[in-house]
C-alpha atoms as a PDB file:
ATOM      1  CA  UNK A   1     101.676  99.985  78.178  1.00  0.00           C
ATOM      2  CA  UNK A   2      99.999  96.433  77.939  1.00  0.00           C
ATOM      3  CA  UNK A   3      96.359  96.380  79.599  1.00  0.00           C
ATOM      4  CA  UNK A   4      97.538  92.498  81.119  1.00  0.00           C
ATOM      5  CA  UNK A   5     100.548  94.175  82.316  1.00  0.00           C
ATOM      6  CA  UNK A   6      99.121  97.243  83.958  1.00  0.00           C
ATOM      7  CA  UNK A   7      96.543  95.189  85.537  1.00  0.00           C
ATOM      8  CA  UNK A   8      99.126  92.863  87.046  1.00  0.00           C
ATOM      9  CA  UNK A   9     101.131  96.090  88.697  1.00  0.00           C
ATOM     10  CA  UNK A  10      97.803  97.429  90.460  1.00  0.00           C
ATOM     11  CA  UNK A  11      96.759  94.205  91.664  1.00  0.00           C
ATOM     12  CA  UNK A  12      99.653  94.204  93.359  1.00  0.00           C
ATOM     13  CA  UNK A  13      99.439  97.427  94.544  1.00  0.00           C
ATOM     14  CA  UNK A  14      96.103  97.206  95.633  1.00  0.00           C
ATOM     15  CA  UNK A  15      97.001  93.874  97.590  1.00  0.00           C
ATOM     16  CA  UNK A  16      99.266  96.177  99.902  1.00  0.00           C
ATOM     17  CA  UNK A  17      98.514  97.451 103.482  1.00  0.00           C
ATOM     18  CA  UNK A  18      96.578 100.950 103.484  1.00  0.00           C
ATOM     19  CA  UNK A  19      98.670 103.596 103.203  1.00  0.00           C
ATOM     20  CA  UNK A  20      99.523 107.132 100.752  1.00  0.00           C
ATOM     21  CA  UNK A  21      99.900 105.756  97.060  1.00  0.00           C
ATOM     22  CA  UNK A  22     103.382 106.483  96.722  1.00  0.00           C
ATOM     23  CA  UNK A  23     104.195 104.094  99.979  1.00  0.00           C
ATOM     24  CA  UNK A  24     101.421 101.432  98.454  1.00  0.00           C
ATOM     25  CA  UNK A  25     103.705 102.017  95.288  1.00  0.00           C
ATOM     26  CA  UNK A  26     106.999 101.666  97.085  1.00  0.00           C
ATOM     27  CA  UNK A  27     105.699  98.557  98.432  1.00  0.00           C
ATOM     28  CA  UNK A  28     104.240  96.951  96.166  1.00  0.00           C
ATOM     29  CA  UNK A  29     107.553  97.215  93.466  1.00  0.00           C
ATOM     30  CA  UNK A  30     109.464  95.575  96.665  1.00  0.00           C
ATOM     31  CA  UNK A  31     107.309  92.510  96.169  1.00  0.00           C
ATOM     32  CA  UNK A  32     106.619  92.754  92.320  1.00  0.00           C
ATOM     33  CA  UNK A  33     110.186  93.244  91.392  1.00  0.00           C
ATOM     34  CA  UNK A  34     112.122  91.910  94.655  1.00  0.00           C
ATOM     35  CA  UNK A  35     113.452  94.964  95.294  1.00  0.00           C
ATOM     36  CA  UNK A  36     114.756  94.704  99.264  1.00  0.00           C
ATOM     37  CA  UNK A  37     114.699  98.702  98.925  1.00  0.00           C
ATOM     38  CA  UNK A  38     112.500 101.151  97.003  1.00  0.00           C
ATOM     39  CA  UNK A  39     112.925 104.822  96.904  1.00  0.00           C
ATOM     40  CA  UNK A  40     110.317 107.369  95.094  1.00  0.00           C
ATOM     41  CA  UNK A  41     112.382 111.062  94.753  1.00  0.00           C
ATOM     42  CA  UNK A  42     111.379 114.458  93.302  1.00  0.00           C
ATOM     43  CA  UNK A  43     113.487 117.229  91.755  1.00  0.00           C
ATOM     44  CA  UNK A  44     113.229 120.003  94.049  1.00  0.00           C
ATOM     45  CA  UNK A  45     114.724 122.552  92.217  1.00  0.00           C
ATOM     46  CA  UNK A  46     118.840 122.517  90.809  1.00  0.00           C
ATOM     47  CA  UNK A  47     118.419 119.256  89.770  1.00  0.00           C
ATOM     48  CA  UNK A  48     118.513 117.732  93.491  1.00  0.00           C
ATOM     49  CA  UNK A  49     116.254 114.821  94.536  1.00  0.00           C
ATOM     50  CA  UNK A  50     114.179 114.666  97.300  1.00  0.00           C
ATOM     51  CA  UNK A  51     112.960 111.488  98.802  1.00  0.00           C
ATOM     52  CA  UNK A  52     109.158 111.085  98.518  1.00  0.00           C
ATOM     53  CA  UNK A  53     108.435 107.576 100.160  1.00  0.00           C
ATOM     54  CA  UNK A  54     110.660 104.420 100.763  1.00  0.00           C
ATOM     55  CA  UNK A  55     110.805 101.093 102.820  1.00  0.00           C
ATOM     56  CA  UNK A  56     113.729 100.433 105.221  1.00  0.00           C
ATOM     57  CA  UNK A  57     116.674  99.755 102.752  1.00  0.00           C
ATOM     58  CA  UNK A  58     115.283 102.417 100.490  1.00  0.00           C
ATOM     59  CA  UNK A  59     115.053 105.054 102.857  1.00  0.00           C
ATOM     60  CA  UNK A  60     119.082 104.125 103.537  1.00  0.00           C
ATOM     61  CA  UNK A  61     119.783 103.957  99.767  1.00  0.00           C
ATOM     62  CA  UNK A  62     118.080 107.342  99.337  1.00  0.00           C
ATOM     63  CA  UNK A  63     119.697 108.894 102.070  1.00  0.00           C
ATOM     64  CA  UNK A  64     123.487 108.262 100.995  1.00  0.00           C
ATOM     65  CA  UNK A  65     122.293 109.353  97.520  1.00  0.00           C
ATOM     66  CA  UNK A  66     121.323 112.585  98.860  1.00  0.00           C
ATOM     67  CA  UNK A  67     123.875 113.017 101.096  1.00  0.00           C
ATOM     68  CA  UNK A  68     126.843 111.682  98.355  1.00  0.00           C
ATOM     69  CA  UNK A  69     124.918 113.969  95.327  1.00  0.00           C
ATOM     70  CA  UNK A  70     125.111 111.126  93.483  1.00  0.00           C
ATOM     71  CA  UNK A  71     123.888 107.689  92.795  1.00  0.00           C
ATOM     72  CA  UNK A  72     121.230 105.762  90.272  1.00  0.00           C
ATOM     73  CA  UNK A  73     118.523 107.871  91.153  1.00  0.00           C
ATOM     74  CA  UNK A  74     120.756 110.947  90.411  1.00  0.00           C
ATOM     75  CA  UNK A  75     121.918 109.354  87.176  1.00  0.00           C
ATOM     76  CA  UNK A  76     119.102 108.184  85.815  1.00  0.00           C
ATOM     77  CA  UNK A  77     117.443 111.564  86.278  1.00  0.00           C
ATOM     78  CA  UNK A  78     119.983 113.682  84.491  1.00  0.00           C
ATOM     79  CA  UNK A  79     120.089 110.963  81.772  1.00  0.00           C
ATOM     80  CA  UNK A  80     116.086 110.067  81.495  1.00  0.00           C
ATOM     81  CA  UNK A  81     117.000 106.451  80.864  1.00  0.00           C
ATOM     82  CA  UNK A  82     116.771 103.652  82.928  1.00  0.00           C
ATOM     83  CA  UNK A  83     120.152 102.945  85.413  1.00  0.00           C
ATOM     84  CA  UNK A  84     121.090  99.160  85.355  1.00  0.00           C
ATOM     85  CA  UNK A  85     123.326  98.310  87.664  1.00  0.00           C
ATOM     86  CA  UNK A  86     123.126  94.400  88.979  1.00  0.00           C
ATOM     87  CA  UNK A  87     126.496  93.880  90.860  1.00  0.00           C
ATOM     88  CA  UNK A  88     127.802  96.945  92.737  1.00  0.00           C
ATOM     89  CA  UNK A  89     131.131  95.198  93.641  1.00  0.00           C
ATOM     90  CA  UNK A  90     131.886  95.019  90.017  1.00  0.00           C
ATOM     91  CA  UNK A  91     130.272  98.662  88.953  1.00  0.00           C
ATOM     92  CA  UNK A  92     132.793 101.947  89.188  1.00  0.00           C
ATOM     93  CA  UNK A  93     130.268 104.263  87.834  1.00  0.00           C
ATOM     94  CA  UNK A  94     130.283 105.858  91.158  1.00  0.00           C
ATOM     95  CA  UNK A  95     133.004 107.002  92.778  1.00  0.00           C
ATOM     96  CA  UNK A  96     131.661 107.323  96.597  1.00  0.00           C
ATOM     97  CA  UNK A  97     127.984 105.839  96.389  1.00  0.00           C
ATOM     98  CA  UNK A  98     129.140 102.428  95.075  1.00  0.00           C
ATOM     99  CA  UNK A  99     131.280 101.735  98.215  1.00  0.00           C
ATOM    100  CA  UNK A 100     129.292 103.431 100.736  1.00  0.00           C
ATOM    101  CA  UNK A 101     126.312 101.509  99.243  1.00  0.00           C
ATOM    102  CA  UNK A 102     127.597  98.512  99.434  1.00  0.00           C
ATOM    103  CA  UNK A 103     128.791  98.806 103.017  1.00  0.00           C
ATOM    104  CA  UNK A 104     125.507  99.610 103.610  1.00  0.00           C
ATOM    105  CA  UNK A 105     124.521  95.707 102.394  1.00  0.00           C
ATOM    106  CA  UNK A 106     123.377  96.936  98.794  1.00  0.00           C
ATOM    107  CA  UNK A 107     124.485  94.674  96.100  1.00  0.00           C
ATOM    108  CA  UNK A 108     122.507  95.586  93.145  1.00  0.00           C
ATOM    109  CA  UNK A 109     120.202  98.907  92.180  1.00  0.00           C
ATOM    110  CA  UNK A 110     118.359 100.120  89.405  1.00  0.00           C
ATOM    111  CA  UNK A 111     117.089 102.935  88.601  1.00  0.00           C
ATOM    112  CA  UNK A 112     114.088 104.671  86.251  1.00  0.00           C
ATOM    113  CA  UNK A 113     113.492 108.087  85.668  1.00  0.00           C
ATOM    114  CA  UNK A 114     110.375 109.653  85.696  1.00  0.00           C
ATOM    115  CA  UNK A 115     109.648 111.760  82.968  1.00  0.00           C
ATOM    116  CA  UNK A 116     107.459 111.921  79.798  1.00  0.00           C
ATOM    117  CA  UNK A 117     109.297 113.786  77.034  1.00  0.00           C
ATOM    118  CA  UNK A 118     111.240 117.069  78.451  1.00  0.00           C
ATOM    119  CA  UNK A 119     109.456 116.585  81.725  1.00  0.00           C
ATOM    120  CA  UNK A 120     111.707 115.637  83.891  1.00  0.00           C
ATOM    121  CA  UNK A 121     110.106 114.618  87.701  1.00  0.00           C
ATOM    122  CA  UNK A 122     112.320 112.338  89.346  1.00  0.00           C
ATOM    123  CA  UNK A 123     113.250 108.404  89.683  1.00  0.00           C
ATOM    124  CA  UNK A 124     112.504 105.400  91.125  1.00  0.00           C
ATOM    125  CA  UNK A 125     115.081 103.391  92.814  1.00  0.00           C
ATOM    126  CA  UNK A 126     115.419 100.049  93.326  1.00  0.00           C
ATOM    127  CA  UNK A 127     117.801  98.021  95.195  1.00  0.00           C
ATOM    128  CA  UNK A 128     118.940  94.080  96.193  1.00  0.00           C
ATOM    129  CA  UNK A 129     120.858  92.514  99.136  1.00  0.00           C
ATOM    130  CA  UNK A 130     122.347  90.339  96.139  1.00  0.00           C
ATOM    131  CA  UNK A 131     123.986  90.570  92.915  1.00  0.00           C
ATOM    132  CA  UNK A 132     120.988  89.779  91.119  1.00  0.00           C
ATOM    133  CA  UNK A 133     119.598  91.074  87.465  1.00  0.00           C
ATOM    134  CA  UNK A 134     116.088  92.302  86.556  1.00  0.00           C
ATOM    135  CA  UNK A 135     114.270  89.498  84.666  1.00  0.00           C
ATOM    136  CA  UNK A 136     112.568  91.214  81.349  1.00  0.00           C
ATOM    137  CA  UNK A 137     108.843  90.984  83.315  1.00  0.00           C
ATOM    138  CA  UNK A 138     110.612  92.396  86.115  1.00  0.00           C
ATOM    139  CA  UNK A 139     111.576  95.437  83.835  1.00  0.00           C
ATOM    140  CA  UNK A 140     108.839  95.855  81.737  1.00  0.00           C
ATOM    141  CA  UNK A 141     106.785  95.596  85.536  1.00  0.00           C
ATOM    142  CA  UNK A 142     109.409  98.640  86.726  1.00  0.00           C
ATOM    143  CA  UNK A 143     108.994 100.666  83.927  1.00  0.00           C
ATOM    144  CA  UNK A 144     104.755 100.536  84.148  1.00  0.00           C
ATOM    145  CA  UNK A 145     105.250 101.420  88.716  1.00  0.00           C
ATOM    146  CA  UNK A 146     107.888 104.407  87.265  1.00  0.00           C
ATOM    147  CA  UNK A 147     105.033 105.569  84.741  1.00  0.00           C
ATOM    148  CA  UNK A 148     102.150 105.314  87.744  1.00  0.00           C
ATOM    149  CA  UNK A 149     104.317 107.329  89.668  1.00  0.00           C
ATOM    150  CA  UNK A 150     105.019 109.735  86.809  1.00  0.00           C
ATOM    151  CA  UNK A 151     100.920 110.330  86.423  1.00  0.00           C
ATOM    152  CA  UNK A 152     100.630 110.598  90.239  1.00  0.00           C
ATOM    153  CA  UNK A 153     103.039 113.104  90.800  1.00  0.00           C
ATOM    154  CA  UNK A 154     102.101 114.813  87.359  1.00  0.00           C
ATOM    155  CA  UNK A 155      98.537 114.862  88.592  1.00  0.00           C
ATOM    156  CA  UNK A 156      98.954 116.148  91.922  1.00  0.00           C
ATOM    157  CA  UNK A 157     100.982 119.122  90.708  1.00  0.00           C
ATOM    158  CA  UNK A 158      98.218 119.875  87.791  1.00  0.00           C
ATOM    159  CA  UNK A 159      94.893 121.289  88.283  1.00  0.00           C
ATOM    160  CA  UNK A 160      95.530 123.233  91.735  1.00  0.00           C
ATOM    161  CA  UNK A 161      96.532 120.117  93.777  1.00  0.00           C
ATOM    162  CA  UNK A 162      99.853 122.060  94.963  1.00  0.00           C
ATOM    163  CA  UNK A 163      98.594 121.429  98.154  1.00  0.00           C
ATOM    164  CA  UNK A 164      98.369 117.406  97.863  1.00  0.00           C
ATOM    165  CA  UNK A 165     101.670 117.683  96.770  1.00  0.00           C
ATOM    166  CA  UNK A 166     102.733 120.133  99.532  1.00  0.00           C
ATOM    167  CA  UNK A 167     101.649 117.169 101.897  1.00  0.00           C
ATOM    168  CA  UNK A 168     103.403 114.579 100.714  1.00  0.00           C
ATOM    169  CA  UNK A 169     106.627 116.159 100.593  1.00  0.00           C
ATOM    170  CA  UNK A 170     105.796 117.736 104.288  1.00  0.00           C
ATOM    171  CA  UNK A 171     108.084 115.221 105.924  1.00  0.00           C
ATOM    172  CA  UNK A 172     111.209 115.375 104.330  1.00  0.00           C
ATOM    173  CA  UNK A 173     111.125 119.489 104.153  1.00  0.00           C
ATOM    174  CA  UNK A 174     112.872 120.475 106.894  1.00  0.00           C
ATOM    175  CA  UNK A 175     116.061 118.227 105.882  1.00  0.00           C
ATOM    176  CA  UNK A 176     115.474 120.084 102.568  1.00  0.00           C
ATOM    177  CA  UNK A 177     115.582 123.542 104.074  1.00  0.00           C
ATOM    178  CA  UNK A 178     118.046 122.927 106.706  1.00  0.00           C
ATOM    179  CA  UNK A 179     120.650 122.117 103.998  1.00  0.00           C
ATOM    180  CA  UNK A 180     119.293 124.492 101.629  1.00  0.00           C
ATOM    181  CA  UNK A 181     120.365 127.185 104.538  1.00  0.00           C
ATOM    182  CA  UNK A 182     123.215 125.965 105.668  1.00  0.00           C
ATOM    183  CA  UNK A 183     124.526 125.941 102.182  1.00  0.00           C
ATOM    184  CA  UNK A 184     123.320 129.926 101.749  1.00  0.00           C
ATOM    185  CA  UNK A 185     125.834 130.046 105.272  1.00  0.00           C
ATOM    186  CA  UNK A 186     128.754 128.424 103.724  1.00  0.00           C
ATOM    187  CA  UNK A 187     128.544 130.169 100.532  1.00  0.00           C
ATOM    188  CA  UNK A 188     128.582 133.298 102.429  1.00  0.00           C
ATOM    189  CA  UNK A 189     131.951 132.290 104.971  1.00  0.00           C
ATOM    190  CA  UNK A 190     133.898 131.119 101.618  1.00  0.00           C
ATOM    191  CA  UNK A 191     132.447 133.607  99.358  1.00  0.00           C
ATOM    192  CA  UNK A 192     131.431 130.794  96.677  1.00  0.00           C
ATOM    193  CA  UNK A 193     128.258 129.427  95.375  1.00  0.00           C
ATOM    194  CA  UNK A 194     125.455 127.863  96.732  1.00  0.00           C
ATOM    195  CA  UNK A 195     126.130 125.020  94.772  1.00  0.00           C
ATOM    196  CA  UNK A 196     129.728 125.121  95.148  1.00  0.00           C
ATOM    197  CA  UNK A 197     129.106 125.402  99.097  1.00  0.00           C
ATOM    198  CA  UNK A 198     126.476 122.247  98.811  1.00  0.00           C
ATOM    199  CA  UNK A 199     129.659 120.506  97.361  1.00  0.00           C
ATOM    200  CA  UNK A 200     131.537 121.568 100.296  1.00  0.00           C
ATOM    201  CA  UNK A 201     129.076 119.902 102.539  1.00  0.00           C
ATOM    202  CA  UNK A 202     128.850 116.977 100.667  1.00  0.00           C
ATOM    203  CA  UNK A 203     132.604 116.546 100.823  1.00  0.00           C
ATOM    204  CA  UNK A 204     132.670 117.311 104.483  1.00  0.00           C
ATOM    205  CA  UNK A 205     129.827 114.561 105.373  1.00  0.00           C
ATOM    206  CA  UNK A 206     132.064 112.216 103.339  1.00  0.00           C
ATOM    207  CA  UNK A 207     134.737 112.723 104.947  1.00  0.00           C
ATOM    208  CA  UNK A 208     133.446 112.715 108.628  1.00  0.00           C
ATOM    209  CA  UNK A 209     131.543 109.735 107.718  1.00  0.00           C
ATOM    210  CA  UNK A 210     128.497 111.742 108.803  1.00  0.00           C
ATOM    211  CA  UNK A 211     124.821 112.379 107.470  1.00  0.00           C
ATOM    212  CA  UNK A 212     124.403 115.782 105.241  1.00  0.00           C
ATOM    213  CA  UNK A 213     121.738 116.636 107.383  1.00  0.00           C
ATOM    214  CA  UNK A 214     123.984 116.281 110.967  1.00  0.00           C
ATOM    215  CA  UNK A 215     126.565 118.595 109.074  1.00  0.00           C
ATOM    216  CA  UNK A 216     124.114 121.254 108.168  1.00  0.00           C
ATOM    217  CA  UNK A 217     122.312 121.196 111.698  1.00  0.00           C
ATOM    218  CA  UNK A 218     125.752 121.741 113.047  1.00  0.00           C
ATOM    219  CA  UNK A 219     126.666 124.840 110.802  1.00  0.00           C
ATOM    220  CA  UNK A 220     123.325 126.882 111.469  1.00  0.00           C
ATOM    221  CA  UNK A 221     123.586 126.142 115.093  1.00  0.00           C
ATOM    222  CA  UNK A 222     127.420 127.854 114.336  1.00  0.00           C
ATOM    223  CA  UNK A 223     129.018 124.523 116.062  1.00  0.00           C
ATOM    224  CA  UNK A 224     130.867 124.040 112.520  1.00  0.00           C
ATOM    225  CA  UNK A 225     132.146 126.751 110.303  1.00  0.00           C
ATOM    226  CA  UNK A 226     134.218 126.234 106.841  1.00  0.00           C
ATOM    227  CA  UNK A 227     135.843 129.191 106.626  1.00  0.00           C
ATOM    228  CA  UNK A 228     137.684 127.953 110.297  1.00  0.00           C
ATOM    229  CA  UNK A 229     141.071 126.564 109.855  1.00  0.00           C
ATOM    230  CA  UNK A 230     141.386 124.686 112.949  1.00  0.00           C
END
């Protein structure tokens, strides 16, 4: 990592409003790298993501990735290389998160993992209103935010900071345990899986053109069931 480079990326960061590092880090790769939307996500066990911090459009990019189970962040996690993807409406990597995404107003997203070696943490997504490409400053500036983020989250989970960590991911873990039930629910009424019922979920908030999360809330509150024919 060059020292001229690094310094560049936390100047930048720095420069942004007062706020948890992963937002100031979210932000600041929206201006360095003009990146409309920025999404930070975690593996949380199975190899699903959970979002950790995003801006507007990055929150909505996250959201139909976790919803869809699939996407850049998704891909470039299982793959650990970088996901580079500057025109959606001419991309069929993705079979439901490249329409959905771009009916959402995305045109372009990128993705880098985070992981050092077999460590695999999560990814950093990044996303444009326009078919645009990454310059090479602009990528060599995405891979240094995806490495700060690495050492953050790396950092926070070392040296009994569980905690820390425990906090930052406090927001988004009731969506996480919600589905995380209501998939135990399903699995049970079709006698599959877990994963195979998450699937089933998925597949059902597709095709209700619904959130994951509204689909879950509705089967532990028993107002949906799979196993119901009607």
């Amino acid at each position: 990592m060059r020292g001229d480079r690094l310094v560049r990326v936390l100047d930048a960061l720095a420069g942004q409003a007062p706020a948890p590092l992963p937002e100031r880090l979210c932000a600041g790769a929206s201006v360095l790298l003009d990146a409309r939307g920025v999404g930070l996500a975690l593996e949380i066990g199975d190899g699903e993501l959970q979002t950790v911090a995003a801006n507007d459009l990055g929150h909505r990019v996250e959201r139909l990735q976790a919803d869809l189970g699939e996407g850049p962040a998704y891909l470039a996690y299982q793959r650990g290389v970088p996901v580079l993807v500057p025109d959606l409406a001419n991309d069929t990597t993705w079979v439901a998160f490249g329409p959905a995404a771009i009916g959402a107003g995305i045109a372009a997203t990128f993705a880098f993992p985070l992981h050092r070696g077999t460590v695999r943490v999560g990814a950093l997504t990044l996303c444009r209103d326009r078919a645009a490409d990454l310059t090479d400053d602009q990528y060599a500036d995405a891979l240094v935010i995806a490495r700060l983020a690495l050492d953050l989250f790396l950092s926070l989970q070392a040296g009994g900071a569980e905690d820390d960590l425990d906090r930052l991911l406090a927001e988004q873990v009731d969506d996480s345990a919600q589905i995380h039930q209501a998939s135990g629910m399903v699995s049970v009424q079709l006698g599959i899986s877990v994963q195979a019922a998450l699937a089933v979920l998925r597949a059902s908030a597709y095709a209700a053109d619904r959130s994951l999360h509204d689909v879950a809330t509705d089967v532990i509150s028993h107002r949906l069931r799979m196993d119901d024919p009607t």
